[in-house]
C-alpha atoms as a PDB file:
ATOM      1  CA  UNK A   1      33.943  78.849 135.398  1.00  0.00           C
ATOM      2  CA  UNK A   2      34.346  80.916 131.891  1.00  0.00           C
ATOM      3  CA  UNK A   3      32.862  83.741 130.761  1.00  0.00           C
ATOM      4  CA  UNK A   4      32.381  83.258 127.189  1.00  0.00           C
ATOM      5  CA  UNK A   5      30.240  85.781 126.261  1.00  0.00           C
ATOM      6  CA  UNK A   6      27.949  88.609 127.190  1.00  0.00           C
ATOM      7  CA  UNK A   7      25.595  90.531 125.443  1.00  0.00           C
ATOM      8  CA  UNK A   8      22.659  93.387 125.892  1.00  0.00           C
ATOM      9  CA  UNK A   9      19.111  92.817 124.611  1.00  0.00           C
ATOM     10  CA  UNK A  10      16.835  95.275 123.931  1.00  0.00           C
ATOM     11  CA  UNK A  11      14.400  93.439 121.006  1.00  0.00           C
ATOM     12  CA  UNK A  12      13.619  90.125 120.176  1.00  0.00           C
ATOM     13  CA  UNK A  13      15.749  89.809 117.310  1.00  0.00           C
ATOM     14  CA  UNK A  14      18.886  90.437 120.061  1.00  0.00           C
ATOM     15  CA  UNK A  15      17.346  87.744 121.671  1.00  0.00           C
ATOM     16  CA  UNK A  16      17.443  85.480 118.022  1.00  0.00           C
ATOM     17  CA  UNK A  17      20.445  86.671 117.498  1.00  0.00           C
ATOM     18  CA  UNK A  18      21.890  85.710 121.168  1.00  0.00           C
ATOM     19  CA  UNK A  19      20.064  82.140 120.310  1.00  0.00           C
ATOM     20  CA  UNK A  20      22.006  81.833 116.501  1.00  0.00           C
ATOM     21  CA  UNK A  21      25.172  82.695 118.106  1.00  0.00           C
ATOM     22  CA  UNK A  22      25.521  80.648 121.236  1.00  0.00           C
ATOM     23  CA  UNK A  23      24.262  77.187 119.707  1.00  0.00           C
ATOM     24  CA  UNK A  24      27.527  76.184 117.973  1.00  0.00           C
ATOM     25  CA  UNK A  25      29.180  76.756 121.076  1.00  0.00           C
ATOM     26  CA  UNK A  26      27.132  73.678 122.886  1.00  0.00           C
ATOM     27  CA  UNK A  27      27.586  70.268 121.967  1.00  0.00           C
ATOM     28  CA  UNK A  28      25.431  67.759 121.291  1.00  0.00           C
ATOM     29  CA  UNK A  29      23.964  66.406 124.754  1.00  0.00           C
ATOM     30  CA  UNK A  30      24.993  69.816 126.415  1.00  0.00           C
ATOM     31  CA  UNK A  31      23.108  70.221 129.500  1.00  0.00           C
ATOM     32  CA  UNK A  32      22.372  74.276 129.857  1.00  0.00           C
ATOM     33  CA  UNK A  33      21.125  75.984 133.059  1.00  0.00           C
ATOM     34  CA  UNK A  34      19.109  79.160 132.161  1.00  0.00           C
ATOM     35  CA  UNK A  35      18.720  81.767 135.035  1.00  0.00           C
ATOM     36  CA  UNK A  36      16.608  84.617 135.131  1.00  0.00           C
ATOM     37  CA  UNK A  37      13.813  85.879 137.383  1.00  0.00           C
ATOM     38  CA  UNK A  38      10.361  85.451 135.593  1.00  0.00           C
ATOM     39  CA  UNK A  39       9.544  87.172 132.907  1.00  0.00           C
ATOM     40  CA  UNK A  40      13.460  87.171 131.762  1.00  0.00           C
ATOM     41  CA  UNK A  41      12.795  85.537 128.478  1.00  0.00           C
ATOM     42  CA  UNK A  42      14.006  82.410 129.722  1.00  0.00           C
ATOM     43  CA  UNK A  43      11.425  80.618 127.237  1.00  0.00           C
ATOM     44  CA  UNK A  44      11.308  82.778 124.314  1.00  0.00           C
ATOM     45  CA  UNK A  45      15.485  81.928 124.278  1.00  0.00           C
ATOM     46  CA  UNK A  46      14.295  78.550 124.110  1.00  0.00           C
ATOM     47  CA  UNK A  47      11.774  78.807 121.876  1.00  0.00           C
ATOM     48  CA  UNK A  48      14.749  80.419 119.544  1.00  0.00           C
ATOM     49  CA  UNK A  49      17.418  77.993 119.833  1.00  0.00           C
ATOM     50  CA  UNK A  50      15.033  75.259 118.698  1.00  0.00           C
ATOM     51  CA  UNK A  51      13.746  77.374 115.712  1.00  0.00           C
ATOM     52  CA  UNK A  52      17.531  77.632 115.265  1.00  0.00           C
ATOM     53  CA  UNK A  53      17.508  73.435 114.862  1.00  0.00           C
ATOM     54  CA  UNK A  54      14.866  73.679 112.848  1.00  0.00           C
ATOM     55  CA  UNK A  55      11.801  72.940 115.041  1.00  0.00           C
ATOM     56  CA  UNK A  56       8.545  74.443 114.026  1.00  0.00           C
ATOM     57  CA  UNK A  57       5.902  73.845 116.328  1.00  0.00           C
ATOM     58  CA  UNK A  58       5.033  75.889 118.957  1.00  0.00           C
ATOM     59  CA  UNK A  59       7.721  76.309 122.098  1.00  0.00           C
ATOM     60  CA  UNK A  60       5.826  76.597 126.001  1.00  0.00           C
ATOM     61  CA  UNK A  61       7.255  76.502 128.940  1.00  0.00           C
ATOM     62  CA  UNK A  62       6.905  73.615 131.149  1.00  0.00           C
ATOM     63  CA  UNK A  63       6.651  74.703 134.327  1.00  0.00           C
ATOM     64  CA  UNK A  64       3.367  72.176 135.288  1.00  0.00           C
ATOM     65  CA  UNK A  65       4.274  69.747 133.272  1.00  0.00           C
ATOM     66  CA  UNK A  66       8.091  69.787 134.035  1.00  0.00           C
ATOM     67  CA  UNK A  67       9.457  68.939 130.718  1.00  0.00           C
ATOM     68  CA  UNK A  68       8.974  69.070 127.171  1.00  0.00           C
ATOM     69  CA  UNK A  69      10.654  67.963 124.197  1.00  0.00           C
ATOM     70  CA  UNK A  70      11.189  69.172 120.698  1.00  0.00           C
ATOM     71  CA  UNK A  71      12.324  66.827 117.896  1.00  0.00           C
ATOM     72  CA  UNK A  72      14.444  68.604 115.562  1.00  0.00           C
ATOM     73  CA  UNK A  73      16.797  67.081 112.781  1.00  0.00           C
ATOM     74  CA  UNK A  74      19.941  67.037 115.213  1.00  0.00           C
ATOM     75  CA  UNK A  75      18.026  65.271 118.098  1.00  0.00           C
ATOM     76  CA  UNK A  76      15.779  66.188 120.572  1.00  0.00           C
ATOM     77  CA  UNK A  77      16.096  69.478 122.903  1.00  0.00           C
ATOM     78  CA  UNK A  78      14.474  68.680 126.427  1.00  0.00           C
ATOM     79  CA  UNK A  79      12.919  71.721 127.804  1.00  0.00           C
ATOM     80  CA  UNK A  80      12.872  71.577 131.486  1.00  0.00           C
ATOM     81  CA  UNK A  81      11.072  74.118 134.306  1.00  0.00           C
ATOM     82  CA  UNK A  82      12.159  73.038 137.764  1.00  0.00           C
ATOM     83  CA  UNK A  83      10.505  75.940 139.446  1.00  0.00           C
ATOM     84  CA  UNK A  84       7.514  73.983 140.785  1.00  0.00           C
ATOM     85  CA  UNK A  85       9.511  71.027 141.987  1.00  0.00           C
ATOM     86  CA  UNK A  86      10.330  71.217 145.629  1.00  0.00           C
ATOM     87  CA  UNK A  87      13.259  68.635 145.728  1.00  0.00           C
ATOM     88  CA  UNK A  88      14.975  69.101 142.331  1.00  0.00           C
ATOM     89  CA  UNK A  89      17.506  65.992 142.633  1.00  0.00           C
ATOM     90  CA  UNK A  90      14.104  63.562 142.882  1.00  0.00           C
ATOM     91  CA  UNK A  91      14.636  64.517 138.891  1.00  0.00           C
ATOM     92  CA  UNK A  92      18.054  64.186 138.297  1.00  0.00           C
ATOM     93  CA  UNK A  93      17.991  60.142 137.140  1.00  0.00           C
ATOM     94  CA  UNK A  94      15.385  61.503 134.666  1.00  0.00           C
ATOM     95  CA  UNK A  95      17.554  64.516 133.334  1.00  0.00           C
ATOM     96  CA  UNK A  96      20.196  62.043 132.561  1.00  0.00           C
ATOM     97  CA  UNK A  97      18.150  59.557 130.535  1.00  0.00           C
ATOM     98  CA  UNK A  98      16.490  62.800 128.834  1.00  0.00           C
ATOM     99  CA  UNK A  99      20.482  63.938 128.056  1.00  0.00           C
ATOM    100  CA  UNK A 100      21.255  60.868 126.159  1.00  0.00           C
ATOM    101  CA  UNK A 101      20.886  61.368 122.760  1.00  0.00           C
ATOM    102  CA  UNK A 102      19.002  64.737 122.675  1.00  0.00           C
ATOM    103  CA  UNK A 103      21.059  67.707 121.127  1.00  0.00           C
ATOM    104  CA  UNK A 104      20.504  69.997 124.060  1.00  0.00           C
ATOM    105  CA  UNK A 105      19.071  69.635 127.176  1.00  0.00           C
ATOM    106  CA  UNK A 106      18.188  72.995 128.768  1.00  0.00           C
ATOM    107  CA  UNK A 107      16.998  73.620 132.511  1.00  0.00           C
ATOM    108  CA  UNK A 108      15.340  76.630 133.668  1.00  0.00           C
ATOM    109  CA  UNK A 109      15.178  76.895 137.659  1.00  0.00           C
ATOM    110  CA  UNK A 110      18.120  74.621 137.973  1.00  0.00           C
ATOM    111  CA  UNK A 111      20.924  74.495 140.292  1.00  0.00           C
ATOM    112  CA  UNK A 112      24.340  74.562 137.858  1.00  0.00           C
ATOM    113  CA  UNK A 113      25.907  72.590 140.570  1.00  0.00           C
ATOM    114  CA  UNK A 114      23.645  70.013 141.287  1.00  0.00           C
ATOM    115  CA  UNK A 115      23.063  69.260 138.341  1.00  0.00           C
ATOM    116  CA  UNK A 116      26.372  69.227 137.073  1.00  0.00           C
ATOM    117  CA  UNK A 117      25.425  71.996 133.938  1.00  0.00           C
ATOM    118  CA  UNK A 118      27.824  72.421 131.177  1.00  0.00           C
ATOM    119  CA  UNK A 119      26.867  75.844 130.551  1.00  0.00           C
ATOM    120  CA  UNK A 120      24.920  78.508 132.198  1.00  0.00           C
ATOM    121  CA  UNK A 121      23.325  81.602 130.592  1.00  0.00           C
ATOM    122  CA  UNK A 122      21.401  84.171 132.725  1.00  0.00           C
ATOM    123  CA  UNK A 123      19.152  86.892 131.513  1.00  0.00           C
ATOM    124  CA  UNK A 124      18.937  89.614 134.011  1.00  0.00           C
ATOM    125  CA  UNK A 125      17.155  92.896 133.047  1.00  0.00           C
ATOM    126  CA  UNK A 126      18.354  95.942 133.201  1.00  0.00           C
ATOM    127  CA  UNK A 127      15.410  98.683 132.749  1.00  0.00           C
ATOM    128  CA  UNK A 128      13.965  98.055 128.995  1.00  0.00           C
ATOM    129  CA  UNK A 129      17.313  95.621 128.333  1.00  0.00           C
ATOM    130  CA  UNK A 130      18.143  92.589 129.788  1.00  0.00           C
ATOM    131  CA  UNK A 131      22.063  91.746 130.178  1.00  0.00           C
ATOM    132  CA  UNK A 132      22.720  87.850 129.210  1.00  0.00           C
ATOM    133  CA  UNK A 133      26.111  86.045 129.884  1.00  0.00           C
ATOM    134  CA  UNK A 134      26.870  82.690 129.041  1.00  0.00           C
ATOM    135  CA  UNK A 135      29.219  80.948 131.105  1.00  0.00           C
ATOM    136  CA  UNK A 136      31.071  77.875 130.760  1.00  0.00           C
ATOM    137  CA  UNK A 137      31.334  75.862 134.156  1.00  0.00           C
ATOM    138  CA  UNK A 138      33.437  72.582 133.500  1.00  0.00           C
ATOM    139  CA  UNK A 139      37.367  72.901 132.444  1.00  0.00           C
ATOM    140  CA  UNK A 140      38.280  71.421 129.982  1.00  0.00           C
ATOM    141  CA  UNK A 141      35.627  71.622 127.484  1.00  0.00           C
ATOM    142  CA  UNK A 142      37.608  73.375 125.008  1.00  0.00           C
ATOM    143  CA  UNK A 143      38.026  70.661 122.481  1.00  0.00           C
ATOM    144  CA  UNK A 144      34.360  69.774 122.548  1.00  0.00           C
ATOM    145  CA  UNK A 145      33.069  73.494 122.398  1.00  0.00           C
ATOM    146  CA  UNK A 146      35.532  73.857 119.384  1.00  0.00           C
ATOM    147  CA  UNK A 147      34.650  70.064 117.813  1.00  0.00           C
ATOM    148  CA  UNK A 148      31.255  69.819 118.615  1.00  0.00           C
ATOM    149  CA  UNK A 149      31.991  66.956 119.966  1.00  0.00           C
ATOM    150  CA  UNK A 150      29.577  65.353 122.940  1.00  0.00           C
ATOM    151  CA  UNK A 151      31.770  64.899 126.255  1.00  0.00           C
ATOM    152  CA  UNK A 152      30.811  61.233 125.924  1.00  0.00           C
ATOM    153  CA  UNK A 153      32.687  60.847 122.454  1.00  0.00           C
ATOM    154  CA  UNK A 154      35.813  62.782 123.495  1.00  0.00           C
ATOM    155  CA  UNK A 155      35.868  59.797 126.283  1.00  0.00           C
ATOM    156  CA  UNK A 156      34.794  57.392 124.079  1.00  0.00           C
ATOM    157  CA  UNK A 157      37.983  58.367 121.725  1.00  0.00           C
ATOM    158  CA  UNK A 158      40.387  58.768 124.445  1.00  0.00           C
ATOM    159  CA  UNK A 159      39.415  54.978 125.879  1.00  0.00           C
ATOM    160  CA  UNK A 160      39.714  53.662 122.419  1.00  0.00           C
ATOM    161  CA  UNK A 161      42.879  55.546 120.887  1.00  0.00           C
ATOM    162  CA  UNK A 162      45.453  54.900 123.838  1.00  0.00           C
END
């Protein structure tokens, strides 16, 4: 596990600005665990990074409905809120169909571990602020952060090239 970053916000434009700066550091298909109690800001992050991809409808969080998705013009981003689900891994075969070929999947309520995350990013407040850190939690992801790459195509190119 990395730290690769860690920021205070105090207004929402921190909170844009968090959004602008962390996207070219996940690659397509990235699978992001957000972590923060409620009220965090959790969803408005969300709602940012897919403004960020260009999507202009309205961002909500689905905690009855479990997931949403927003089309943008680099793929999908699947919204999930696992907070109402009492056995998270009934999900997981779902998560992974939802991964392929959407540009970010991102998980509030998740466990990093069992869900094997890429990346997690917590929002904890601090009095008016609220501290974020993004972590990365699988070695070895250098290369893709750097390429944009999806995991899948770095194994895809290593199986092909030797």
């Amino acid at each position: 596990m990395r730290l690769l970053l860690e920021r205070t916000l105090t207004t929402l434009e921190d909170t844009q600005a968090l959004a602008r700066e962390v996207l070219p550091l996940f690659p397509p298909g990235a699978l992001v665990v957000l972590q923060g109690p409620l009220g965090a800001g959790k969803t408005t992050l969300v709602r940012f990074l897919t403004e960020a991809l260009g999507f202009t409808g309205r961002v909500t969080s689905p905690s009855y409905t479990l997931i949403h998705t927003y089309p943008t013009p680099e793929g999908p981003v699947v919204h999930v809120d696992l907070y109402r689900l009492q056995d998270p891994k009934l999900l997981l075969p779902h998560l992974e169909a939802a991964r392929e070929g959407a540009r970010l999947l991102l998980v509030e309520w998740g466990d990093p571990e069992t869900l094997e995350a890429d990346f997690l990013l917590r929002l904890l407040p601090q009095g008016e602020k609220r501290r974020a850190t993004l972590w990365q939690l699988r070695p070895g992801q250098e290369e893709g952060i750097q390429q944009g790459l999806p995991r899948s195509c770095k194994e895809l190119c290593v199986r092909v090239c030797v």
